[in-house]
Protein backbone atom coordinates (compact mmCIF):
# COMPACT_ATOMS: atom_id res chain seq x y z
CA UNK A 1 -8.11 7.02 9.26
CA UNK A 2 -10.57 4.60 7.92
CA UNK A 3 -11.31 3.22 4.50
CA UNK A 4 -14.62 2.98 3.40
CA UNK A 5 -14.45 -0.64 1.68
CA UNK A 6 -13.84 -3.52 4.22
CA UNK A 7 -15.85 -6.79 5.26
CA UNK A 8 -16.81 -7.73 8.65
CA UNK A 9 -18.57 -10.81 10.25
CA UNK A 10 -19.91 -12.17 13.55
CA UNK A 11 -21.47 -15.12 14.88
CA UNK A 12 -23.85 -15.83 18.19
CA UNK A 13 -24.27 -19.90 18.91
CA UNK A 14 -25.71 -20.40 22.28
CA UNK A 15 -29.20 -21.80 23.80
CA UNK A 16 -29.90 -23.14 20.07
CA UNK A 17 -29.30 -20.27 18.56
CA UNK A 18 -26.78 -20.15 15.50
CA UNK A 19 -27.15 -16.38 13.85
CA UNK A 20 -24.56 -14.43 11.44
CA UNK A 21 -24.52 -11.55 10.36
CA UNK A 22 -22.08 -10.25 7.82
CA UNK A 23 -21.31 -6.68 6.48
CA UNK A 24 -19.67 -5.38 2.98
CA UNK A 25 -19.08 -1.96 2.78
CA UNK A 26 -17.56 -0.04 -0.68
CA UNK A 27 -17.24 3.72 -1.37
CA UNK A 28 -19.85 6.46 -1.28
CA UNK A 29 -20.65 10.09 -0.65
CA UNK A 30 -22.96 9.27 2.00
CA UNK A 31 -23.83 6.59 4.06
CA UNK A 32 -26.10 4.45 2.47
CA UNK A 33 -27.23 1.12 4.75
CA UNK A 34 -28.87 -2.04 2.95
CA UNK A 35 -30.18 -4.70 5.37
CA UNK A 36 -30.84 -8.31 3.62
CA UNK A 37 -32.48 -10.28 6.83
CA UNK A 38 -35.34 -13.07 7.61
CA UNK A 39 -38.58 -11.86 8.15
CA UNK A 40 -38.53 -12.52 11.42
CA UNK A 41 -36.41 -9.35 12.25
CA UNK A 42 -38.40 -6.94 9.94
CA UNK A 43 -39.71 -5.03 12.69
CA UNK A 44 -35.97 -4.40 14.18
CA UNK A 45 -34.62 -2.86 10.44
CA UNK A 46 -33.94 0.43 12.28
CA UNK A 47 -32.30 -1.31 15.30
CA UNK A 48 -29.89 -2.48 12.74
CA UNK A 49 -29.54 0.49 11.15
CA UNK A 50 -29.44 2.41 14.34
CA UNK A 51 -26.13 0.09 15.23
CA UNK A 52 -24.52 0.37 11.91
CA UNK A 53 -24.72 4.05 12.15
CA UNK A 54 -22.72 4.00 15.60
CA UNK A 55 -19.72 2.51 13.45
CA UNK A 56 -20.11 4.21 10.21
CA UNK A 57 -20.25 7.59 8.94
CA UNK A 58 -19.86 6.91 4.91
CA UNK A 59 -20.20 4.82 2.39
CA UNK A 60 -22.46 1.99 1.01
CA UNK A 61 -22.85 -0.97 3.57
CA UNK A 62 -24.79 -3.99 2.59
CA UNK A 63 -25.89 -5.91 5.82
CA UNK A 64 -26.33 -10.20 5.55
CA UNK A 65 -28.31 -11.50 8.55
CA UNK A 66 -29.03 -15.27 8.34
CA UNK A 67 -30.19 -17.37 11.46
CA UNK A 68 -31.32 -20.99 12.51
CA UNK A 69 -33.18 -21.20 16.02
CA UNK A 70 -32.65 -25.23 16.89
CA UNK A 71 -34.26 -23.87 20.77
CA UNK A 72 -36.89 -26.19 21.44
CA UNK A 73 -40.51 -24.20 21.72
CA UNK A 74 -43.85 -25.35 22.13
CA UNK A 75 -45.69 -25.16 18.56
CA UNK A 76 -48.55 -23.25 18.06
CA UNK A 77 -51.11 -24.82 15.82
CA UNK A 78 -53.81 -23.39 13.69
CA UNK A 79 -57.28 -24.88 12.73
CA UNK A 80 -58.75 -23.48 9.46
CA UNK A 81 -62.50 -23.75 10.47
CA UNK A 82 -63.77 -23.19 7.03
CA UNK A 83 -61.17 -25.31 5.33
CA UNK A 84 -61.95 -28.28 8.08
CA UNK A 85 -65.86 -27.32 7.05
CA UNK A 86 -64.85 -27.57 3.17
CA UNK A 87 -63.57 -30.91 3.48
CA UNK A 88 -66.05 -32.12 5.74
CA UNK A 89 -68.76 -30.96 3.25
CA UNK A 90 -66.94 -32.19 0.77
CA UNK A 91 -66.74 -35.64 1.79
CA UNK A 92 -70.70 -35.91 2.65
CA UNK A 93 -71.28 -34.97 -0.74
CA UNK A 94 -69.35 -37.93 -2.25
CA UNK A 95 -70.39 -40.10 0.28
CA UNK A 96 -74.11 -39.54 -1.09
CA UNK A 97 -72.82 -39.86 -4.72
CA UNK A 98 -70.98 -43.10 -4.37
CA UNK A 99 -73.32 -44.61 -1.74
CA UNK A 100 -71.41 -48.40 -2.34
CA UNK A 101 -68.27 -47.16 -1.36
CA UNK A 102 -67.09 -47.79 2.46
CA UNK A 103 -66.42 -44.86 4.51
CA UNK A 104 -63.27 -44.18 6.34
CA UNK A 105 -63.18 -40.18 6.63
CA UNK A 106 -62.49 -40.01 10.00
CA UNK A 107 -60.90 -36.81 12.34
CA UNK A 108 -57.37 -38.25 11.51
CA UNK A 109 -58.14 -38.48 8.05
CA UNK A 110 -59.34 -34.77 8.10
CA UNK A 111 -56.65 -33.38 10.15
CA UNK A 112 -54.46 -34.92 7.39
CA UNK A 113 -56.16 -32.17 4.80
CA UNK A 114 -54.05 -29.45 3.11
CA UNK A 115 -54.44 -26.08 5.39
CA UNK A 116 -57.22 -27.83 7.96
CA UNK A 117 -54.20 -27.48 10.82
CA UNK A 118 -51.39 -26.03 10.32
CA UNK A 119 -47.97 -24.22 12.47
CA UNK A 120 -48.55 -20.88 13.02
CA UNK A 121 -45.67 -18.76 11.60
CA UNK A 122 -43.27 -16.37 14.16
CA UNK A 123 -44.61 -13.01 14.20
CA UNK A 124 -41.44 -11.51 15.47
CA UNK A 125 -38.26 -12.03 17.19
CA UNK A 126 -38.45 -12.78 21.10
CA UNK A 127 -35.62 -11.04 23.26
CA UNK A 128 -32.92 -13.28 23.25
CA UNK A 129 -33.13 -13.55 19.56
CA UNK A 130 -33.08 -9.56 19.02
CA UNK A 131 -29.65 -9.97 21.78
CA UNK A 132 -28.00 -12.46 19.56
CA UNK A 133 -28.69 -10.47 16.87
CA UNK A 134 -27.05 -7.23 18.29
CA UNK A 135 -24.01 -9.54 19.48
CA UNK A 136 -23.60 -10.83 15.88
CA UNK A 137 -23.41 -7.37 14.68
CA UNK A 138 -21.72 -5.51 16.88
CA UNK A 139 -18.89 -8.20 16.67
CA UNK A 140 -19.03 -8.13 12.56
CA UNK A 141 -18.61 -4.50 12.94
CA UNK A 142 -15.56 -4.51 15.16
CA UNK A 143 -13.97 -6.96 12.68
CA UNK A 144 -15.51 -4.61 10.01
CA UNK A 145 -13.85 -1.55 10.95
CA UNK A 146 -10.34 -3.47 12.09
CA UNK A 147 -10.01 -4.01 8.58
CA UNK A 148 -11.14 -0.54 7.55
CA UNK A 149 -8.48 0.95 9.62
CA UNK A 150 -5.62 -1.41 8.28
CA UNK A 151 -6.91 -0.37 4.73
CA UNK A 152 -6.88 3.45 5.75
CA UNK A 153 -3.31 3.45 7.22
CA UNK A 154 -2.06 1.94 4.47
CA UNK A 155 -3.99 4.87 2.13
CA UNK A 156 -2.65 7.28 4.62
CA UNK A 157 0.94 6.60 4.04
CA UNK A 158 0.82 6.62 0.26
CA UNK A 159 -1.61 10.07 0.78
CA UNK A 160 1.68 11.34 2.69
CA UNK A 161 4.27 10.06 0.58
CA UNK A 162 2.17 11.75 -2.30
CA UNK A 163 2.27 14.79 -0.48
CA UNK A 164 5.92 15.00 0.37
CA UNK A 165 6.25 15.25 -3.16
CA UNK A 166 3.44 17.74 -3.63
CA UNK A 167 6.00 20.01 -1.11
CA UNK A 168 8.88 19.11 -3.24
CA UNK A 169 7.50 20.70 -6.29
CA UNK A 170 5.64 23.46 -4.90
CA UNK A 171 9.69 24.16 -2.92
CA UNK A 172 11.09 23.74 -6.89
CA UNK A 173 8.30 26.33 -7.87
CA UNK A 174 9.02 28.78 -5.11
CA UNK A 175 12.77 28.68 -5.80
CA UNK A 176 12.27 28.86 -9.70
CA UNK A 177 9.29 32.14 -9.87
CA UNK A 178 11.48 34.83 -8.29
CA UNK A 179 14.11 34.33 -11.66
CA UNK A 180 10.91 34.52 -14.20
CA UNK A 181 10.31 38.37 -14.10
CA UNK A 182 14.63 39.22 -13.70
CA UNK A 183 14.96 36.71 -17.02
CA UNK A 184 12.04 38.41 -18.80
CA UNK A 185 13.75 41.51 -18.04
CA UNK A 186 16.54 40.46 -19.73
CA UNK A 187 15.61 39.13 -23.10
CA UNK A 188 13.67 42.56 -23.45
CA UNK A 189 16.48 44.08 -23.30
CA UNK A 190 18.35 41.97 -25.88
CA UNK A 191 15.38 42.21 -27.53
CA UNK A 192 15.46 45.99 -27.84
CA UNK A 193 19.37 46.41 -28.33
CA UNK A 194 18.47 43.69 -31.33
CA UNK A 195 15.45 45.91 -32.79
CA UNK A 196 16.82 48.93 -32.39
CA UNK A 197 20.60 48.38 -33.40
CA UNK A 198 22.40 50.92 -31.02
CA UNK A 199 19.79 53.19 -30.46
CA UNK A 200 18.88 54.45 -26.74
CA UNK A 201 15.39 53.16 -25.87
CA UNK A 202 13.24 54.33 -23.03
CA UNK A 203 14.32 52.20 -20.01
CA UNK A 204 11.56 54.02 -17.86
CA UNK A 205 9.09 51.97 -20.47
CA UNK A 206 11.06 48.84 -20.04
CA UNK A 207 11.08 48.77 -16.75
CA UNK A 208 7.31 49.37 -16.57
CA UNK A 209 6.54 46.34 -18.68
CA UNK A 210 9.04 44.60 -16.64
CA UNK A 211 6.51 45.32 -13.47
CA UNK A 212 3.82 44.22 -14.91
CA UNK A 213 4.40 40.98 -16.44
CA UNK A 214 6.01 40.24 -12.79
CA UNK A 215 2.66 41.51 -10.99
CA UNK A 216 0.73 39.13 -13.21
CA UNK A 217 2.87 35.77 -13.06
CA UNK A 218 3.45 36.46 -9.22
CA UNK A 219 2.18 33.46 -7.59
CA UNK A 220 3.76 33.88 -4.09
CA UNK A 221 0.14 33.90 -2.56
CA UNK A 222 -0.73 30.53 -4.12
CA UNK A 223 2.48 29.42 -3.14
CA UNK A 224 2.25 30.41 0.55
CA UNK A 225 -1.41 29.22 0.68
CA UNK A 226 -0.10 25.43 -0.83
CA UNK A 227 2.05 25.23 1.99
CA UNK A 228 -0.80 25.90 4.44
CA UNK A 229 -2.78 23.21 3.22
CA UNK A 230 -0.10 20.77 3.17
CA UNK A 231 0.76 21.50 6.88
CA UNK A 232 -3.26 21.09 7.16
CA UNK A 233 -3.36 17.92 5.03
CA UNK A 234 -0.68 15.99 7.29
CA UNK A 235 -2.43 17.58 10.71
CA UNK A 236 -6.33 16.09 9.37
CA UNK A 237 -4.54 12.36 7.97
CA UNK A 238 -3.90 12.06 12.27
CA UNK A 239 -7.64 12.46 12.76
CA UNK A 240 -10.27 9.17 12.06
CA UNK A 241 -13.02 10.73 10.16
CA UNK A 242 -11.22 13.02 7.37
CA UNK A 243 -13.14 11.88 4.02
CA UNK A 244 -14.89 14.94 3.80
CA UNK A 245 -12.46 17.29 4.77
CA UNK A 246 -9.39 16.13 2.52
CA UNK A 247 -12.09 16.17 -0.02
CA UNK A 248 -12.47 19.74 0.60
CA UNK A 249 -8.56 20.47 0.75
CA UNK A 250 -8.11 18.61 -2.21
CA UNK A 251 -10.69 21.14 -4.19
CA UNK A 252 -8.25 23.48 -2.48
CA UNK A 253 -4.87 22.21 -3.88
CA UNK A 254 -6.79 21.68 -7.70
CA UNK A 255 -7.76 25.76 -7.51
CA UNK A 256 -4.13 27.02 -6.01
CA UNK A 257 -2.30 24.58 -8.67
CA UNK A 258 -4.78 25.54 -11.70
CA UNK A 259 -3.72 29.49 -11.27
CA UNK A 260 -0.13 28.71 -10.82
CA UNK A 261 -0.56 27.11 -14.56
CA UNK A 262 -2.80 29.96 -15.66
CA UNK A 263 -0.05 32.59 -14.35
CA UNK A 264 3.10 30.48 -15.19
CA UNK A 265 5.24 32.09 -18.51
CA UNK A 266 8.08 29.75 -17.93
CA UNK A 267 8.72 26.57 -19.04
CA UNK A 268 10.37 24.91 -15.58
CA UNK A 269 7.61 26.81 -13.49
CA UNK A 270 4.98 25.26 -16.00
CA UNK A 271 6.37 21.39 -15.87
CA UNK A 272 6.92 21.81 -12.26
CA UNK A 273 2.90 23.39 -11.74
CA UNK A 274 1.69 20.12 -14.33
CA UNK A 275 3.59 17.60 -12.13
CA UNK A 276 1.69 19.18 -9.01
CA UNK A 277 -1.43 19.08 -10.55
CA UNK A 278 -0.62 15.26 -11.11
CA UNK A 279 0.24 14.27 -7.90
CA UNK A 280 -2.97 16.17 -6.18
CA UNK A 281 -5.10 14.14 -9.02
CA UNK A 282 -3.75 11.43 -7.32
CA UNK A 283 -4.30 11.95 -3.69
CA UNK A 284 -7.62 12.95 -4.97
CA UNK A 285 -8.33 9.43 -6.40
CA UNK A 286 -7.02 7.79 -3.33
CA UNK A 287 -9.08 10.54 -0.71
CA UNK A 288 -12.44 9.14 -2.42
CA UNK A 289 -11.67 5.76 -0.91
CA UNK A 290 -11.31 7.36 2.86
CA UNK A 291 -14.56 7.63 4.99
């Protein structure tokens, strides 16, 4: 099992290469993949991605890629023809105005013009920059999701300790809800002897109402299906990618609890049903932080 919030980083420094790349993830309903890198790697956005995706099936990952290339590479230069031509023009012009003045515009002296030659920028990354990149990552995600699993074991045992006592008080409800309808019986009858003061009342009719107040508090089906999803809860916590599906069972547990409340007309099988529905609230909470 595997949180969704974790950090992760990775380094490549060889052949004058120093690149890092760096990954935050928190929760989210989907996965949702921000990439923050140089320019230089704009056209490989989607190789990231493509990577990230490998690793990660939820949640909001923001993606830090920061590089220095120190490898030594022959320098392309540019020559601005029309700014060279500007300049040029330029310097004619005040050479006829100011005809006293020496003149020493020479080619070094024009070369040394803003934007007459200057380095041509990268248009992309070469191959062993787009490797180091992928070895960066692929190591920040490793370390990434070592940390997401040592978060999600720890969420899986307090998940399982929650449910133990989810079991507990759906065992205390089991053992209490047989007793409801033979107690309601009961104080009918003490009721009626009370109301009626020695007179014979119709225990056909009592009896009757005695059925169905115990057909519509019966909760055994509720009951039976909250141990099936415990049982299914504790089988899916052994798998890695359960977000979605303990969301799901969760939605589950909230219905089968609300109709035990709805149905409950006694006062241990109500507390009991209200300290379910606080424990599930709980896994619930911690299930939104599981990818």
């Amino acid at each position: 099992m595997y949180s969704m919030t974790g950090y992760g980083k990775g380094e490549y420094r060889e052949g004058g290469i120093e690149l890092t790349a760096e990954i935050k993830t928190v929760n989210n309903r989907y996965l949702d993949i921000a990439v923050k890198s140089p320019k230089v790697f704009n056209a490989y956005e989607e190789v990231i991605r493509a990577e990230v995706r490998k690793k990660l099936s939820r949640g909001h990952a923001d993606i830090f890629i920061n590089f220095v290339d120190k490898r030594e590479k022959p320098k392309n230069l540019y020559v601005d023809s029309p700014a060279a031509q500007g300049w040029y023009d330029a310097a004619r012009r005040l050479k006829e105005m100011f005809p006293g003045l020496s003149d020493d515009f020479t080619l070094t002296a024009l070369i040394k013009c803003p934007d007459v030659v200057r380095q041509e920028e990268v248009q992309g990354a070469d191959e062993e920059l787009v490797g180091a990149l992928k070895s960066a990552l692929a190591t920040a995600l490793d370390n990434l999701n070592a940390m997401r699993l040592k978060e999600g074991t720890k969420l899986s045992e307090d998940m399982l300790s929650r449910m133990d006592e989810i079991e507990r008080l759906v065992s205390k409800i089991r053992t209490r809800a047989p007793l409801v309808a033979a107690e309601y019986r009961k104080r009918a009858e003490e009721r009626m002897k009370e109301i009626l003061e020695g007179v014979d009342y119709d225990e056909a009719r009592l009896l009757t109402e005695v059925a169905v107040f115990a057909d519509k508090s019966n909760i055994d089906e509720e009951l039976t299906r909250l141990g099936s999803h415990i049982l299914q809860f504790r089988a899916i916590c052994k798998e890695e990618r359960v977000g979605r599906k303990l969301d799901f069972l969760v939605q589950e547990f909230n219905r089968e609890a609300n109709t035990v409340c709805s149905k409950s007309n006694d006062l241990a099988v109500t507390d009991a049903a209200l300290a379910l529905k606080s424990e599930i609230e709980k896994v619930r909470e911690q299930v939104q932080n599981v990818e």
